[in-house]
C-alpha atoms as a PDB file:
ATOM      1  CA  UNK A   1       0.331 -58.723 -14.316  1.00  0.00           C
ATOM      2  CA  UNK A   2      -2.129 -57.880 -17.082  1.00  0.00           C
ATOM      3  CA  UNK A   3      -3.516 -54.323 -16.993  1.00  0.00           C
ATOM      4  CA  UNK A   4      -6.890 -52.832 -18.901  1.00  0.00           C
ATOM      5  CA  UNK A   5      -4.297 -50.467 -21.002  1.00  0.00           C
ATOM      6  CA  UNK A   6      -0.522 -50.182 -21.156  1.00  0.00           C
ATOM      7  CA  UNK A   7       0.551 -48.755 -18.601  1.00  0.00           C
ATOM      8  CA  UNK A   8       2.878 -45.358 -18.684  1.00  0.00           C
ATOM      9  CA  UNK A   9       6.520 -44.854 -18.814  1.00  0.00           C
ATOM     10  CA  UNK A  10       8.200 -44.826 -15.387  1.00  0.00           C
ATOM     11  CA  UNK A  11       9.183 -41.670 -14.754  1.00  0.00           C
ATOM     12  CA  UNK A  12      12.750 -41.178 -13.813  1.00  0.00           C
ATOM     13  CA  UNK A  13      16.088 -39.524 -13.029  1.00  0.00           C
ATOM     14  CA  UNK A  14      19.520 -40.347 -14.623  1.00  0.00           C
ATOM     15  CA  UNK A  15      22.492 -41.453 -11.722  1.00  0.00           C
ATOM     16  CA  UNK A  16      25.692 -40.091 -12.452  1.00  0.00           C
ATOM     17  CA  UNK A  17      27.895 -43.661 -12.670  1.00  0.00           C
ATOM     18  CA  UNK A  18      24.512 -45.833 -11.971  1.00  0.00           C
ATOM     19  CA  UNK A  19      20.830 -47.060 -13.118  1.00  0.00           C
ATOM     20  CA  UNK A  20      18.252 -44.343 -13.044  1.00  0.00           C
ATOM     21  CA  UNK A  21      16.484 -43.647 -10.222  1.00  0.00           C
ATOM     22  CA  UNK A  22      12.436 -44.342 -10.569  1.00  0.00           C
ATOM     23  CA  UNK A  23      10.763 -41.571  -9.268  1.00  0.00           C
ATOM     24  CA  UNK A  24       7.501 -42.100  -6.983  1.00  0.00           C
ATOM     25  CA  UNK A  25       6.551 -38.274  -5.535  1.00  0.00           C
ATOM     26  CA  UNK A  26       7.852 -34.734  -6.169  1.00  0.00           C
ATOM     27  CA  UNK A  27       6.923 -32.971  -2.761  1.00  0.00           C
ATOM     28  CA  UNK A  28       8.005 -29.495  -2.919  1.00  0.00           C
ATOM     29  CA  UNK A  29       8.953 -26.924  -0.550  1.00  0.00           C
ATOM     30  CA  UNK A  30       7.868 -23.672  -0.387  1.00  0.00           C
ATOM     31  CA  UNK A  31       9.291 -20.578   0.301  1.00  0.00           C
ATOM     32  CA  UNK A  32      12.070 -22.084   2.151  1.00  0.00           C
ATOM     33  CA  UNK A  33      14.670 -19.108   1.804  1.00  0.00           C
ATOM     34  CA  UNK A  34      14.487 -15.803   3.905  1.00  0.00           C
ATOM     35  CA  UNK A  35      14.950 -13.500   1.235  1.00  0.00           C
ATOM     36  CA  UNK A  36      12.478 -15.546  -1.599  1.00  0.00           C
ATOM     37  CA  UNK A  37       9.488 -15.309   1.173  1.00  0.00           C
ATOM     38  CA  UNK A  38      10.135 -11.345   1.238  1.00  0.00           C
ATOM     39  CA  UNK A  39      10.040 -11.230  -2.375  1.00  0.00           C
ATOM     40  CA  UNK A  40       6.946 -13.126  -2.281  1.00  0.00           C
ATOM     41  CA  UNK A  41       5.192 -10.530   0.396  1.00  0.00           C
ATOM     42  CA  UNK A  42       5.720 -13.099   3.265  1.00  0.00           C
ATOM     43  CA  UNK A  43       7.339 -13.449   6.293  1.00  0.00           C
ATOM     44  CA  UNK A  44       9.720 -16.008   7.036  1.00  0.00           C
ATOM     45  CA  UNK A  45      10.210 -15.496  10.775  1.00  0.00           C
ATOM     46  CA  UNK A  46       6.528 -17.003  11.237  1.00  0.00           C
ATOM     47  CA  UNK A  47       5.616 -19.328   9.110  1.00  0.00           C
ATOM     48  CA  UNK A  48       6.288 -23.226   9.572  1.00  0.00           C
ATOM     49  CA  UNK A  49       7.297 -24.971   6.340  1.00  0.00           C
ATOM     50  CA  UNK A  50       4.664 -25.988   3.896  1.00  0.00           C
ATOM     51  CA  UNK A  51       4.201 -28.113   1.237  1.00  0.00           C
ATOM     52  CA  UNK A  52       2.885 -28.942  -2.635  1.00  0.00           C
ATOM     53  CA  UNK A  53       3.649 -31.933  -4.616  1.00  0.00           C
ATOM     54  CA  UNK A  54       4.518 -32.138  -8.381  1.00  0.00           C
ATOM     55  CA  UNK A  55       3.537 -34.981 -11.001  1.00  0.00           C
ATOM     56  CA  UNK A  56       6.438 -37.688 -11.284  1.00  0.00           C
ATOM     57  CA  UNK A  57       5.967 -37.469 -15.205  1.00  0.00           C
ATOM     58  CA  UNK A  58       6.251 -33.605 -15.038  1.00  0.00           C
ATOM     59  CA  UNK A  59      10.384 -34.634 -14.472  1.00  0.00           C
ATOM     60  CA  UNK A  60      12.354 -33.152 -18.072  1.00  0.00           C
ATOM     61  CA  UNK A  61      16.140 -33.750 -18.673  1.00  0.00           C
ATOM     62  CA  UNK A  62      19.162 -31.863 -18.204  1.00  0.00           C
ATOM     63  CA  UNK A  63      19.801 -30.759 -22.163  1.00  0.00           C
ATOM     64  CA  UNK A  64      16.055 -30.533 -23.112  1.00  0.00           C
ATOM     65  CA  UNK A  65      14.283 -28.130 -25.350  1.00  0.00           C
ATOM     66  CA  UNK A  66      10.814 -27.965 -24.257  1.00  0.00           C
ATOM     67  CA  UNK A  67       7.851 -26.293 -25.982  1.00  0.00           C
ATOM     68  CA  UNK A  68       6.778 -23.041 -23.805  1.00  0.00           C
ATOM     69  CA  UNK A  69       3.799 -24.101 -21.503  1.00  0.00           C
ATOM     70  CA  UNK A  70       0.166 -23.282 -22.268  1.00  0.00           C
ATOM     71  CA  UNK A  71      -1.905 -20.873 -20.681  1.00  0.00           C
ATOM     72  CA  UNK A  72       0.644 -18.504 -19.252  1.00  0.00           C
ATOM     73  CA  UNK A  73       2.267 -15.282 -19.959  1.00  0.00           C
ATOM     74  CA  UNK A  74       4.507 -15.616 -16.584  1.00  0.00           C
ATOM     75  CA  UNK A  75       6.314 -18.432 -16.479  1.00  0.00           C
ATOM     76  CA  UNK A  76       9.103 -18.219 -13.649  1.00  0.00           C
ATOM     77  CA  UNK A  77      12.290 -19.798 -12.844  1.00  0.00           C
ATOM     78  CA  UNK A  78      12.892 -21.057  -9.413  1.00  0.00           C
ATOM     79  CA  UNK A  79      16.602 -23.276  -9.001  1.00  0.00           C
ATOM     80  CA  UNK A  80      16.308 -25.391  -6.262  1.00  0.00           C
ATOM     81  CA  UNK A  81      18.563 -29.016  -4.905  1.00  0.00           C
ATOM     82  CA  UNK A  82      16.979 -32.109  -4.914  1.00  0.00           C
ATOM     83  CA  UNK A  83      16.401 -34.676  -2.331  1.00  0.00           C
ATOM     84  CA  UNK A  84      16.435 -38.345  -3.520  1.00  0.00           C
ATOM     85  CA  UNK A  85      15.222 -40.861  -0.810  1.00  0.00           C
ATOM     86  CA  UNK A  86      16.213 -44.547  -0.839  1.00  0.00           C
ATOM     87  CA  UNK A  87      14.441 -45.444   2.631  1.00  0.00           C
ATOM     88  CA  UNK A  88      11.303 -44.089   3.197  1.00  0.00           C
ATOM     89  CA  UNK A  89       8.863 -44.013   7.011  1.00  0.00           C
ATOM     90  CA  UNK A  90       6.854 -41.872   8.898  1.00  0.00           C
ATOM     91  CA  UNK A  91       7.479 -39.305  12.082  1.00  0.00           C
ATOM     92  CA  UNK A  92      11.694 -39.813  10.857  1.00  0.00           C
ATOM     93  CA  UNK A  93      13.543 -38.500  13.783  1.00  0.00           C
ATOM     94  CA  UNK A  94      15.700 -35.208  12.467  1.00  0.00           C
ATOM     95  CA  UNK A  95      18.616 -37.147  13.512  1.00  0.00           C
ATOM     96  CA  UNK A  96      18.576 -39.984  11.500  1.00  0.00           C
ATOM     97  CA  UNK A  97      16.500 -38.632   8.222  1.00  0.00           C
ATOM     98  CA  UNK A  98      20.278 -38.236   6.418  1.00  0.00           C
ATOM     99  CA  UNK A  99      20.358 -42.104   6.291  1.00  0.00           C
ATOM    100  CA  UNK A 100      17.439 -42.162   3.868  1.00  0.00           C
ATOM    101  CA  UNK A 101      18.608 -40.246   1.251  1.00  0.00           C
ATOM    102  CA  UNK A 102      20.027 -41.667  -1.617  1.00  0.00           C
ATOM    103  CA  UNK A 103      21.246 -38.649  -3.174  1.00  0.00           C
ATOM    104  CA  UNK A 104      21.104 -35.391  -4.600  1.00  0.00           C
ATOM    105  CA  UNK A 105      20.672 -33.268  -7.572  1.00  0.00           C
ATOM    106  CA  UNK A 106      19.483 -29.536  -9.052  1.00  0.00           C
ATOM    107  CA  UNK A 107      16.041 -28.924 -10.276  1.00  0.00           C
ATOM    108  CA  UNK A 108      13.608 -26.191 -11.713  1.00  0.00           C
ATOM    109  CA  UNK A 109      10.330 -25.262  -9.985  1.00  0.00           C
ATOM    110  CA  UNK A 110       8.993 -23.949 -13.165  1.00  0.00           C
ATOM    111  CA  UNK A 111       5.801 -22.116 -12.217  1.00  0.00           C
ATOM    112  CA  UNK A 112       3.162 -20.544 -13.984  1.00  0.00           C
ATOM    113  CA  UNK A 113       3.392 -17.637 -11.832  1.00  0.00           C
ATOM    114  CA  UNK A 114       0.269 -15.971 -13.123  1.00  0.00           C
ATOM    115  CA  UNK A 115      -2.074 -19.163 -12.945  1.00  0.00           C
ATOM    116  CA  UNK A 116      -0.626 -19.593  -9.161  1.00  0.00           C
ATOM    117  CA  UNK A 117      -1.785 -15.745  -8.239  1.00  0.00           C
ATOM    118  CA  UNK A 118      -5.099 -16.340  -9.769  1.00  0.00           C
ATOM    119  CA  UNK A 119      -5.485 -19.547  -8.348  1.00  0.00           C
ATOM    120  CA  UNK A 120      -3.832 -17.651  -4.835  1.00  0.00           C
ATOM    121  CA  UNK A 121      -6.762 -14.914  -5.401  1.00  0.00           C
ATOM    122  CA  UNK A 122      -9.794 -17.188  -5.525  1.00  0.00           C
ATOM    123  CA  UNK A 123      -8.189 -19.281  -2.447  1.00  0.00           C
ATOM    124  CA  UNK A 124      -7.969 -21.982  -4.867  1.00  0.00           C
ATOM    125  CA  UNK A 125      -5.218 -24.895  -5.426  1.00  0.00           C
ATOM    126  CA  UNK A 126      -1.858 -24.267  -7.272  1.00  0.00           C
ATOM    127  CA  UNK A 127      -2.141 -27.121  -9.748  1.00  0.00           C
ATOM    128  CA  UNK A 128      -2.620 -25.740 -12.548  1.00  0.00           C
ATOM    129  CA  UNK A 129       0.307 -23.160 -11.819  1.00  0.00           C
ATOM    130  CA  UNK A 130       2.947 -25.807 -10.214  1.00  0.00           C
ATOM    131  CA  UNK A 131       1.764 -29.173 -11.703  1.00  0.00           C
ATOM    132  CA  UNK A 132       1.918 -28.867 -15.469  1.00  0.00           C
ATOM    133  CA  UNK A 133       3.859 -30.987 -18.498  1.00  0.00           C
ATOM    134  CA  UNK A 134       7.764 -30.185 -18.006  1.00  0.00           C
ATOM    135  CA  UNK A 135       7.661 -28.215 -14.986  1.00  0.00           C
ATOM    136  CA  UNK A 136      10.050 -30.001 -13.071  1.00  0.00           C
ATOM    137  CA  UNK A 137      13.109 -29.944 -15.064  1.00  0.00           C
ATOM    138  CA  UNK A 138      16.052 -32.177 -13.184  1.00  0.00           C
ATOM    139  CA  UNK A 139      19.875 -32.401 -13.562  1.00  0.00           C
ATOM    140  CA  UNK A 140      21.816 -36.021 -13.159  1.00  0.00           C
ATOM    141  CA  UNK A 141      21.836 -37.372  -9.121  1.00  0.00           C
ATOM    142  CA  UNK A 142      24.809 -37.521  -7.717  1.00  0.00           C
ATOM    143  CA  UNK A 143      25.223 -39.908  -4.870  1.00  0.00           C
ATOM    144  CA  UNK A 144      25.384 -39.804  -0.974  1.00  0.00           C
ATOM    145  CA  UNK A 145      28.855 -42.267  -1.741  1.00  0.00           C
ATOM    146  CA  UNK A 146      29.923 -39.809  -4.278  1.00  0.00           C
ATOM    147  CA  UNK A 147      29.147 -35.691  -2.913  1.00  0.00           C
ATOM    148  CA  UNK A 148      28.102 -36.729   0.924  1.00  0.00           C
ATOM    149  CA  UNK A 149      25.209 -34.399   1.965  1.00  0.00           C
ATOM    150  CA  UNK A 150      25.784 -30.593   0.853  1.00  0.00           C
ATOM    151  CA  UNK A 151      25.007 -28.362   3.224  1.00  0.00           C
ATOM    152  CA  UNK A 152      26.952 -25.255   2.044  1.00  0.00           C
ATOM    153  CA  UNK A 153      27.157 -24.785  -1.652  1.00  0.00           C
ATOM    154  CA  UNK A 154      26.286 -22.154  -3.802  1.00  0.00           C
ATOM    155  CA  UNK A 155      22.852 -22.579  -6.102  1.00  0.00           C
ATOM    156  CA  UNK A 156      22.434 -20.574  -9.243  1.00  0.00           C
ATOM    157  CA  UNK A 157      20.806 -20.001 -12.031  1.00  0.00           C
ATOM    158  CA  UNK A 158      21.392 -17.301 -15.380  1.00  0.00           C
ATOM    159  CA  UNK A 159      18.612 -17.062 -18.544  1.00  0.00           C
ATOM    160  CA  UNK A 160      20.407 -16.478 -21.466  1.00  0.00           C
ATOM    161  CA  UNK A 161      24.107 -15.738 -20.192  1.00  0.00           C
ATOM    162  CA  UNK A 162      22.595 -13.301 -17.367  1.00  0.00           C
ATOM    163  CA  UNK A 163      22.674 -13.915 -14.106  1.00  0.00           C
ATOM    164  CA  UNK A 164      19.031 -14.470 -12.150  1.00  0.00           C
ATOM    165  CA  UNK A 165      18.983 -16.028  -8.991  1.00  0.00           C
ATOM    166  CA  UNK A 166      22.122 -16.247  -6.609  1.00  0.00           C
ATOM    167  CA  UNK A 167      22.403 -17.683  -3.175  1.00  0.00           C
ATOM    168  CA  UNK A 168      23.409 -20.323  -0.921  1.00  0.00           C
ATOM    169  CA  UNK A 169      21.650 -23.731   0.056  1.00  0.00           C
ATOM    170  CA  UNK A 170      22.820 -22.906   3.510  1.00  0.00           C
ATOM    171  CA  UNK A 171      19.945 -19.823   3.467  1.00  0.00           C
ATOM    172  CA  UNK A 172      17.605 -22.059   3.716  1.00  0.00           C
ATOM    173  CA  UNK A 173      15.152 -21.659   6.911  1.00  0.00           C
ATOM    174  CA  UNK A 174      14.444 -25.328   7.014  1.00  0.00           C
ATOM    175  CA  UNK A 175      17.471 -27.557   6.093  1.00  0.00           C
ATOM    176  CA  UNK A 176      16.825 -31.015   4.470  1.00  0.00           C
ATOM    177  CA  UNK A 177      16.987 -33.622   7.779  1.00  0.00           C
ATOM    178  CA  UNK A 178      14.729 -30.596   9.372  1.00  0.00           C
ATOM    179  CA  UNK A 179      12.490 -30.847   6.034  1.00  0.00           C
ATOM    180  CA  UNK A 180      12.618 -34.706   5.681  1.00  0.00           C
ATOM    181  CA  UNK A 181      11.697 -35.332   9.432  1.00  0.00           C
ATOM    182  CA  UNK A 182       8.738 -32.411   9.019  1.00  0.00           C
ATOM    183  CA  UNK A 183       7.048 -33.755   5.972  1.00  0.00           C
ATOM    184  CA  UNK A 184       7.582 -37.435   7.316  1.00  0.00           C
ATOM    185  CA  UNK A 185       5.120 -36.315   9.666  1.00  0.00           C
ATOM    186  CA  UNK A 186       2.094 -35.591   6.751  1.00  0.00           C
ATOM    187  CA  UNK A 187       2.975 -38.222   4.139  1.00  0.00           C
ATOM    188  CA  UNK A 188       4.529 -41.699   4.421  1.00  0.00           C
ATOM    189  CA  UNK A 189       7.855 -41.160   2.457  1.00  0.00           C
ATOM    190  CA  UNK A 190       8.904 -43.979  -0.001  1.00  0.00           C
ATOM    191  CA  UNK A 191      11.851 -44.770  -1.837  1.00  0.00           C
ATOM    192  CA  UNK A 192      11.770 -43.127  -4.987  1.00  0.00           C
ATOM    193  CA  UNK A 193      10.991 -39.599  -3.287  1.00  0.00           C
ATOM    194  CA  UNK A 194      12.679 -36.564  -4.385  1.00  0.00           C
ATOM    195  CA  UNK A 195      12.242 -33.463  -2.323  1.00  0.00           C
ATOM    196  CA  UNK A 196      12.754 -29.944  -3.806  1.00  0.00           C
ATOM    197  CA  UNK A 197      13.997 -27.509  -0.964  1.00  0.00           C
ATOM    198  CA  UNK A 198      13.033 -24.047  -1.809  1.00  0.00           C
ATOM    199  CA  UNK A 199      14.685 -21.590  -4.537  1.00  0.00           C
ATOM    200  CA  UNK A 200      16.761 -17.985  -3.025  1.00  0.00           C
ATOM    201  CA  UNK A 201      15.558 -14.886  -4.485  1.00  0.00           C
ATOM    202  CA  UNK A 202      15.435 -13.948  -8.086  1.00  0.00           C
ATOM    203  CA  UNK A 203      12.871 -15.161  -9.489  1.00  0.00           C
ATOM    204  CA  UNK A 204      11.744 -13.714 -12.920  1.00  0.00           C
ATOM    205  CA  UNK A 205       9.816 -14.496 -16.304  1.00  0.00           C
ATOM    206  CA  UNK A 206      11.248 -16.933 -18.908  1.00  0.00           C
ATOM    207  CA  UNK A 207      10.263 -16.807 -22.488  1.00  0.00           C
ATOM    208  CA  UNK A 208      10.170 -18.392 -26.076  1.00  0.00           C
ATOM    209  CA  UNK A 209      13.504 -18.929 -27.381  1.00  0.00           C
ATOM    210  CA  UNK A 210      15.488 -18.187 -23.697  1.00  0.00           C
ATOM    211  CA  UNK A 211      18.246 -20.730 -22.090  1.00  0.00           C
ATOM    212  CA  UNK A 212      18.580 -21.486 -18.664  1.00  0.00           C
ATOM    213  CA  UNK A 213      21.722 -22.806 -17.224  1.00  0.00           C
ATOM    214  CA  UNK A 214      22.029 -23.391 -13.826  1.00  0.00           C
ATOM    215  CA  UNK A 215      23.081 -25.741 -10.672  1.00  0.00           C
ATOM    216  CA  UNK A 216      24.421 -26.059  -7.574  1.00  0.00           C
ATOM    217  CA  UNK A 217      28.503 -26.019  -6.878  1.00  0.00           C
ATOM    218  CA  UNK A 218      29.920 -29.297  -6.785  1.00  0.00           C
ATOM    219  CA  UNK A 219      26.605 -31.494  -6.957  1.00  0.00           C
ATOM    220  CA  UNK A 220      25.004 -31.152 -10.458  1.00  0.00           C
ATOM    221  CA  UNK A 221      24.471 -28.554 -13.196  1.00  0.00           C
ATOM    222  CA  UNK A 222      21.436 -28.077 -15.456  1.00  0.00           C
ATOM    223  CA  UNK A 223      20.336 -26.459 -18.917  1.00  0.00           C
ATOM    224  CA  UNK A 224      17.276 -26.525 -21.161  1.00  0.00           C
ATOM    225  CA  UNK A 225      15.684 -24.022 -23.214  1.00  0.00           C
ATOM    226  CA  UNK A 226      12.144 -22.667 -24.252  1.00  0.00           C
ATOM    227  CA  UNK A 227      11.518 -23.466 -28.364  1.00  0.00           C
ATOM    228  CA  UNK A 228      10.497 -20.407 -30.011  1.00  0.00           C
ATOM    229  CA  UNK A 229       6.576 -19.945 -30.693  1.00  0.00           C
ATOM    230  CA  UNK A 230       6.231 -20.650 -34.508  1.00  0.00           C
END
């Protein structure tokens, strides 16, 4: 097929022992752990899970050093695992949403925290503070054949050598065939999916010249850094 310019990279994910994995949509959970909604000023107990979607392209790898973003003074950490889908559908029953995924892996929410409170202010959307160039940093996927599906492991991440956020994925309010079933229900899902389930508490600025390591036990680890501002 000819197109009227060339057309962009694919973006994608490396598989541990395998091809990459092309990905399609980066839907994103939010505050999806008890104690990160307090943190946040929010109550967990009564709020039903919602929902904002990342660019495919905005996907960096494990090992990168990536300029600091634009336009911020805030920029946040937020560790979360990664849902890849193989199968996609709509209205998923809860009880058979496991057989769609094709994997997992550990990501970074990287959010321009003080673009998303402005944007939070003015009752506006959070594009501009969860949608930018690098902001979805993404270790190697690890396969359903190879780690099953993780539902007690602990997630992690330390800036520098210091430890930031701490938890378990098994704190999270909605688990992922609870998650996959609910969002199946707003979007058709699609092979080539990855869902980002929520981050614990912790979160905290990043800047120029800091490394963040981080993962989640037994699934996938992750570091980049921040370049220094010349």
């Amino acid at each position: 097929m000819a197109f009227a310019i060339t057309p962009p990279p694919q973006a994608t994910v490396p598989v541990v022992g395998g091809d990459p994995f092309p990905v399609r949509r980066i839907y994103c959970v939010g505050r999806n752990y008890a104690a990160h909604a307090r943190e946040m000023g929010h109550d967990p107990d009564r709020e039903p899970p919602f929902f904002f979607m990342k660019p495919a392209d905005a996907v960096t790898m494990d090992g990168s050093a990536i300029d600091y973003p634009p336009a911020t003074s805030d920029l946040h950490h937020e560790i979360e695992l990664v849902v890849a889908l193989s199968k996609g559908g709509v209205n998923i029953p809860e009880d058979q949403a496991l057989d769609h995924v094709f994997g997992y892996t550990v990501g970074l929410d990287m959010t321009r925290r003080d673009l998303q409170g402005e944007a939070k202010e003015k009752g506006r959307p959070w594009d501009t503070g969860k949608g930018f160039d690098n902001g979805a940093p993404m270790g190697a996927l690890r396969t359903v054949a190879d780690v099953g599906h993780p539902s007690d492991a602990r997630i992690w991440v330390d800036v520098n050598g210091e430890g930031r956020q701490e938890g378990n994925i098994n704190q999270m309010i909605w688990n992922v065939p609870e998650t996959i079933a609910y969002l199946s229900g707003l979007f058709e899902l699609c092979p080539g999916d990855l869902i980002m389930t929520g981050t614990p508490e912790g979160v905290a600025a990043v800047g120029p010249g800091d490394r963040l390591e981080g993962g989640v036990e037994g699934i996938a680890t992750l570091s980049i850094s921040y370049n220094s501002k010349s």
